[in-house]
N, C-alpha and C. Protein backbone atom coordinates (compact mmCIF):
# COMPACT_ATOMS: atom_id res chain seq x y z
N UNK A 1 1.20 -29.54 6.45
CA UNK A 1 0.33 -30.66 6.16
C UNK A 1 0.95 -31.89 6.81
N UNK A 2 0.20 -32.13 7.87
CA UNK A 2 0.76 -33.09 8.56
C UNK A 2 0.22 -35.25 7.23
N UNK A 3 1.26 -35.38 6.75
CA UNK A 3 0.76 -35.94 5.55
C UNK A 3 2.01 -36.35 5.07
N UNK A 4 2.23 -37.44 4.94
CA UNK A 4 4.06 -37.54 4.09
C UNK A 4 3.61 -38.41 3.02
N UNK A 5 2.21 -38.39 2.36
CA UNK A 5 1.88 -38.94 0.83
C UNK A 5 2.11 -37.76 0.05
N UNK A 6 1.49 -36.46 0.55
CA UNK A 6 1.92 -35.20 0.13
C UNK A 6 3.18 -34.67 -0.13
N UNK A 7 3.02 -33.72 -1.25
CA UNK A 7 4.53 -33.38 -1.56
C UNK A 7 4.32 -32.30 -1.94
N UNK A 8 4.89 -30.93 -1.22
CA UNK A 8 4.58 -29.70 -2.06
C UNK A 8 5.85 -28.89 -2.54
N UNK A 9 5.94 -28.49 -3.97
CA UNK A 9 7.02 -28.10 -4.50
C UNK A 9 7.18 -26.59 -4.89
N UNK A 10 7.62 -26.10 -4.40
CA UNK A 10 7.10 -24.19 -5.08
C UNK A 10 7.49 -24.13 -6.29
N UNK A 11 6.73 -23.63 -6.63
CA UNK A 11 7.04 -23.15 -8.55
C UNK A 11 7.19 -21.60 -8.94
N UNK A 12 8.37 -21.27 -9.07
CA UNK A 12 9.02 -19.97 -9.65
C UNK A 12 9.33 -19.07 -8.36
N UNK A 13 9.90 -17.97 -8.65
CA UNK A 13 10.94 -17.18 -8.20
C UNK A 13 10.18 -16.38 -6.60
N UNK A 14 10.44 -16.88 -5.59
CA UNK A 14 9.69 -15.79 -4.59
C UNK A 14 10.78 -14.74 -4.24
N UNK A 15 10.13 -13.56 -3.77
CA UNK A 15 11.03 -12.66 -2.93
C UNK A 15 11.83 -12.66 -1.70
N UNK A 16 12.18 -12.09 -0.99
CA UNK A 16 12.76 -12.17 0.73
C UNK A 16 11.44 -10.76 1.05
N UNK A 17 10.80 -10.71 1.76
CA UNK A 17 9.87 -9.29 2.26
C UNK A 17 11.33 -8.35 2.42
N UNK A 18 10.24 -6.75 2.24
CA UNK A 18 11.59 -6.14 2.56
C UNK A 18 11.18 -5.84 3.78
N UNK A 19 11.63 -4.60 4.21
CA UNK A 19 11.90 -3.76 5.61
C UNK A 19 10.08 -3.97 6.18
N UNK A 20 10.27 -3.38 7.31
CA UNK A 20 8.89 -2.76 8.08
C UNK A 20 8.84 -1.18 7.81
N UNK A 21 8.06 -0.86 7.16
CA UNK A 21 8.00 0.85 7.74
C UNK A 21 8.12 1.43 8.71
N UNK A 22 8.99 2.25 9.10
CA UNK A 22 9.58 3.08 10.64
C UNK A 22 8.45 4.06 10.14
N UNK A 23 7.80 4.23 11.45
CA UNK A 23 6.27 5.12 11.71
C UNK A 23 7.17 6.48 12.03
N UNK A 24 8.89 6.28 12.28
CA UNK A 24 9.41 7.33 12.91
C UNK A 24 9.87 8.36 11.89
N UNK A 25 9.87 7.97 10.19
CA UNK A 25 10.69 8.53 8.81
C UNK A 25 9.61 9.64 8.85
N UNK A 26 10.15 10.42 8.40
CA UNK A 26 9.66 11.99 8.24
C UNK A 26 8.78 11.61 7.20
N UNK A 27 9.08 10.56 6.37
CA UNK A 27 8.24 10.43 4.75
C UNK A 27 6.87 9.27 5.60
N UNK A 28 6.77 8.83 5.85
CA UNK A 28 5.76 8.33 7.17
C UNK A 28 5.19 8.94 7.81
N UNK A 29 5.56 10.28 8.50
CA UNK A 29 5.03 11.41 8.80
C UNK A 29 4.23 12.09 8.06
N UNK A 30 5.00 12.14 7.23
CA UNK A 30 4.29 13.33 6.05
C UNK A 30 2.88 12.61 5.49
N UNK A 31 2.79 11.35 4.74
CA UNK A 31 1.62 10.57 4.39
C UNK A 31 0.88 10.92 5.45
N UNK A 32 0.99 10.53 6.80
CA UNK A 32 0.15 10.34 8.10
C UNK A 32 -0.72 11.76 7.87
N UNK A 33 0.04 12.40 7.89
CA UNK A 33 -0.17 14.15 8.11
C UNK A 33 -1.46 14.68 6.92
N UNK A 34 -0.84 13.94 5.61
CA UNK A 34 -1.74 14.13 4.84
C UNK A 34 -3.22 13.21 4.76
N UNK A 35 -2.86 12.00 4.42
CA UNK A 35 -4.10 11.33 5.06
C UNK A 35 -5.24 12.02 6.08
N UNK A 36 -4.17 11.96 6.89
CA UNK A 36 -5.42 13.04 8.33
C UNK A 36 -6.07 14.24 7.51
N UNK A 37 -5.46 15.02 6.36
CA UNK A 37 -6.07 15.89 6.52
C UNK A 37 -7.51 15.71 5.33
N UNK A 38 -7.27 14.60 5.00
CA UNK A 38 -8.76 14.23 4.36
C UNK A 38 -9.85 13.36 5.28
N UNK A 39 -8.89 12.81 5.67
CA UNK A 39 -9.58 11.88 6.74
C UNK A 39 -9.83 12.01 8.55
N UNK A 40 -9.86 12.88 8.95
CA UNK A 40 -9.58 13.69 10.01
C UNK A 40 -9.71 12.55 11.07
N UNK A 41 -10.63 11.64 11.51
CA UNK A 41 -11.06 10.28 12.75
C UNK A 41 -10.58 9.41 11.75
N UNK A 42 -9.21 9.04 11.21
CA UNK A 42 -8.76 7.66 10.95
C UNK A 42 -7.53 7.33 11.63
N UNK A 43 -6.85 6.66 12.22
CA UNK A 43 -5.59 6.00 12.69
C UNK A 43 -4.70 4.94 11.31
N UNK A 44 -3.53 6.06 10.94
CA UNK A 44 -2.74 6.07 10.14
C UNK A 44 -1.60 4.70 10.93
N UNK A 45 -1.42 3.58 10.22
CA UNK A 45 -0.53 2.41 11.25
C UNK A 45 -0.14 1.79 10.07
N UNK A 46 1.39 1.07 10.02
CA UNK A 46 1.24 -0.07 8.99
C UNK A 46 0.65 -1.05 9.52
N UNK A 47 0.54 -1.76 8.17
CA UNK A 47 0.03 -2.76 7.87
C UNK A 47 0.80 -3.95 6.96
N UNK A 48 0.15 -5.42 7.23
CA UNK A 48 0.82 -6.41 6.15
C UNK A 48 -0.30 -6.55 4.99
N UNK A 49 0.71 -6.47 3.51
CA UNK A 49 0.22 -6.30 2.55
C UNK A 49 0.24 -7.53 1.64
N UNK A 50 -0.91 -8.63 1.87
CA UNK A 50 -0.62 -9.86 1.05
C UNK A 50 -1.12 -9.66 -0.30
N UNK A 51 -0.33 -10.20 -1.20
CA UNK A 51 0.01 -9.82 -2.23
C UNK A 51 1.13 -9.56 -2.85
N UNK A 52 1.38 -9.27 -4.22
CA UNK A 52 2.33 -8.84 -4.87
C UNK A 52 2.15 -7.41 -5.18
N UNK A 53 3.05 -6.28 -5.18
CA UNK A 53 3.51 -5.20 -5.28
C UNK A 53 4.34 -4.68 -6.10
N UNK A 54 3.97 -3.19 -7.05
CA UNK A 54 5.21 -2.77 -7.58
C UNK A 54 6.41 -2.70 -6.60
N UNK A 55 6.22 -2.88 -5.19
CA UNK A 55 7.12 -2.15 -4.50
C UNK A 55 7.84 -3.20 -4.30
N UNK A 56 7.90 -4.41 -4.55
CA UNK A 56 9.46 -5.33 -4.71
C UNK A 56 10.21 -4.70 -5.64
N UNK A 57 10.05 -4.04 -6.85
CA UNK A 57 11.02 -4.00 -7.42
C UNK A 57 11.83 -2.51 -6.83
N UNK A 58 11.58 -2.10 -6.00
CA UNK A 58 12.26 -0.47 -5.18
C UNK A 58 13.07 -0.80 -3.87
N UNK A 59 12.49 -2.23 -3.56
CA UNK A 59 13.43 -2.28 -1.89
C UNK A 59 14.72 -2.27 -2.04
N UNK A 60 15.43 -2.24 -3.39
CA UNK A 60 17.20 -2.53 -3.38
C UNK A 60 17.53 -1.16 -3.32
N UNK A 61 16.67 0.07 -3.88
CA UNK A 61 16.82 1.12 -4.07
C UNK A 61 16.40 2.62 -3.03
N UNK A 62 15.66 1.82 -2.22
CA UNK A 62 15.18 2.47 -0.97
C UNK A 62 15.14 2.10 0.40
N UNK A 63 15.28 3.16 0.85
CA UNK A 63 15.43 2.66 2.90
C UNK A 63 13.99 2.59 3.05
N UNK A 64 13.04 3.12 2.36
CA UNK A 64 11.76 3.00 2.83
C UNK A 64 10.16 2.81 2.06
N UNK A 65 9.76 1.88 1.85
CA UNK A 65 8.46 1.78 0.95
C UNK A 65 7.14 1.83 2.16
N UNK A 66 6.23 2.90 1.35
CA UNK A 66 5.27 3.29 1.53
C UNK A 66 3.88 2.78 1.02
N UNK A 67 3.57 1.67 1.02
CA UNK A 67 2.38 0.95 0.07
C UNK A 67 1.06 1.76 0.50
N UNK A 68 0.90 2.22 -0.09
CA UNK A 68 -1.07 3.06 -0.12
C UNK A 68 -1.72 3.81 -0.94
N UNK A 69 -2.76 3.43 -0.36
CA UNK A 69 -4.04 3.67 -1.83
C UNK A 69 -5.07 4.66 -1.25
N UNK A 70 -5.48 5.81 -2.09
CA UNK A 70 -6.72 6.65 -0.85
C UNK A 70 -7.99 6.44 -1.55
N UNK A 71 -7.84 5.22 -2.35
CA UNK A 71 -9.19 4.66 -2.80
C UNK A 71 -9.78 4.10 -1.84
N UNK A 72 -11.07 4.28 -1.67
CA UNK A 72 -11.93 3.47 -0.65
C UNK A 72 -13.43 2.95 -0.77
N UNK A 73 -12.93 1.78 -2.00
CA UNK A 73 -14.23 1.48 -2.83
C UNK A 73 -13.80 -0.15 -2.51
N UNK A 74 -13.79 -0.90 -1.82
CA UNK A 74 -13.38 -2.08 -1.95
C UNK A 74 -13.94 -3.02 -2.54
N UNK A 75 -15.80 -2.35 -2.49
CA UNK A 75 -16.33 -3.86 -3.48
C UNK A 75 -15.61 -3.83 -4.68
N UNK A 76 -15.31 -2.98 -5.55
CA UNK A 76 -14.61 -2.89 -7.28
C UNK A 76 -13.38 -3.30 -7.26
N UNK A 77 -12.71 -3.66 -6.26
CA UNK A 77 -11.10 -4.26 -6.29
C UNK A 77 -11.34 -5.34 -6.69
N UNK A 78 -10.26 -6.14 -7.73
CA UNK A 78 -10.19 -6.91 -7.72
C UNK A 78 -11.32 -8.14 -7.74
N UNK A 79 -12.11 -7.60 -8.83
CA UNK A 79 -13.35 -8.91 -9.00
C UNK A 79 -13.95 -8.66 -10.13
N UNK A 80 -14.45 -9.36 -10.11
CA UNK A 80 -15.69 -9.50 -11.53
C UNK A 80 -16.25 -8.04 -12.08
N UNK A 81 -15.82 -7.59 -13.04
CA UNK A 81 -16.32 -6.13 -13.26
C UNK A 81 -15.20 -4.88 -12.66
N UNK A 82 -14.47 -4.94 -12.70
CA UNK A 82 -13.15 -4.90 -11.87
C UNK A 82 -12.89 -3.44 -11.86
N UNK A 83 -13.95 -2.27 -10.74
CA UNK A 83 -13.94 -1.07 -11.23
C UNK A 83 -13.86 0.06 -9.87
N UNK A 84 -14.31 1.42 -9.86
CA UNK A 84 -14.11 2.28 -8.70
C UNK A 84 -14.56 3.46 -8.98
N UNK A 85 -15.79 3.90 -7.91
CA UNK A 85 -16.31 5.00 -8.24
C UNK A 85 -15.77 5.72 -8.68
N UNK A 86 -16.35 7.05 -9.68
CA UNK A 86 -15.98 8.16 -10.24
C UNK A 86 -15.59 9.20 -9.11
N UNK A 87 -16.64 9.57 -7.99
CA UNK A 87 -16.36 9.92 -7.04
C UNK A 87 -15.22 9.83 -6.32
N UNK A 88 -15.02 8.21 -5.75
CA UNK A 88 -14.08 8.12 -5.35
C UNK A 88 -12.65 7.87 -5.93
N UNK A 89 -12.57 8.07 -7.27
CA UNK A 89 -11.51 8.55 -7.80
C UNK A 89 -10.47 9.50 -8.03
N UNK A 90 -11.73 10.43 -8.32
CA UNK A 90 -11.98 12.02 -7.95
C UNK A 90 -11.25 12.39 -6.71
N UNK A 91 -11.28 11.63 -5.65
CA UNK A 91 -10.76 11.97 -4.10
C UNK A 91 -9.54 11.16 -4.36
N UNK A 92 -9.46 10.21 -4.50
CA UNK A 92 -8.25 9.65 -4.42
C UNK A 92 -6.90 10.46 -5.61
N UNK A 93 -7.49 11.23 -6.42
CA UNK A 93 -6.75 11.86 -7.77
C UNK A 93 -6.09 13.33 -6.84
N UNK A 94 -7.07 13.93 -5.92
CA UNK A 94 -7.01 15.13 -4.81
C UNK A 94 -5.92 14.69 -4.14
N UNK A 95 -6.12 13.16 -3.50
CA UNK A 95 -5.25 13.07 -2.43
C UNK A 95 -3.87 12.92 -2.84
N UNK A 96 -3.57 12.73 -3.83
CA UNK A 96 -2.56 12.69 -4.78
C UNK A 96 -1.50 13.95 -5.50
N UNK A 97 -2.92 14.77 -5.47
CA UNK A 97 -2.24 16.22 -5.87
C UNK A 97 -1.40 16.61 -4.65
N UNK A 98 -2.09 16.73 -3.42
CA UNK A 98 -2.09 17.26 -2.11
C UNK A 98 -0.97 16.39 -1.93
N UNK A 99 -0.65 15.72 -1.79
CA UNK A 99 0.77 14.72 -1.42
C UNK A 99 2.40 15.27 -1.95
N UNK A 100 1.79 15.21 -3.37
CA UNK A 100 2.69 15.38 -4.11
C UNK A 100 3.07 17.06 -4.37
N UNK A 101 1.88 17.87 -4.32
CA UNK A 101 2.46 19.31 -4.04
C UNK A 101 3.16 19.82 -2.84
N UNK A 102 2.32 19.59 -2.00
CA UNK A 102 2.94 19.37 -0.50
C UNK A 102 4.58 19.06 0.19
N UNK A 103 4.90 17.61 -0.73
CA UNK A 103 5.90 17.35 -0.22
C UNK A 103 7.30 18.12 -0.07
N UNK A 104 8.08 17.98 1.25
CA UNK A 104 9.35 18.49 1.27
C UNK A 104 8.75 19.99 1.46
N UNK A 105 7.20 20.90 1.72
CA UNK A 105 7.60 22.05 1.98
C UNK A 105 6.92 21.84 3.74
């Protein structure tokens, strides 16, 4: 703010961001891998995530955070009525199994 009547003061505790996701971690791989296999024509890439995250409280504890969601209802995020298809729950609850059974074999 180009303005020196202005004065802006931050109020309470911010973070430092942590790492970038290496597209190269096997655990980056593996999401990619799975994703694709619900989503077969999507391009798996990070991304910047504005907002706040459980995942500040894991960066002291991990080389690598993974932020994602295989919900894909965006009007119900975050608004008035604040909700997400049954359907697409349903898929996102799948993509979840499939991740988590999957992993490490």
């Amino acid at each position: 703010i180009n303005n020196d009547s202005i004065k802006i003061t931050p109020i309470g505790k911010g973070n430092e961001p942590k790492q970038v996701a290496n597209v190269d971690d096997p655990t980056f791989k593996y999401i990619q891998k799975t994703i694709s296999a619900f989503h077969q024509n999507i391009i798996v890439a990070p991304y910047l995530v504005l907002g706040a995250t459980d995942a500040r409280y894991f960066g002291n504890i991990t080389s690598q955070i993974f932020r994602f969601s295989p919900f894909t209802d965006p009007e119900g995020f975050h608004g008035v009525n604040e909700r997400i298809k049954i359907s697409e729950y349903k898929k996102g609850i799948s993509f979840y199994y499939e991740l988590i059974k999957n992993y490490k074999n």
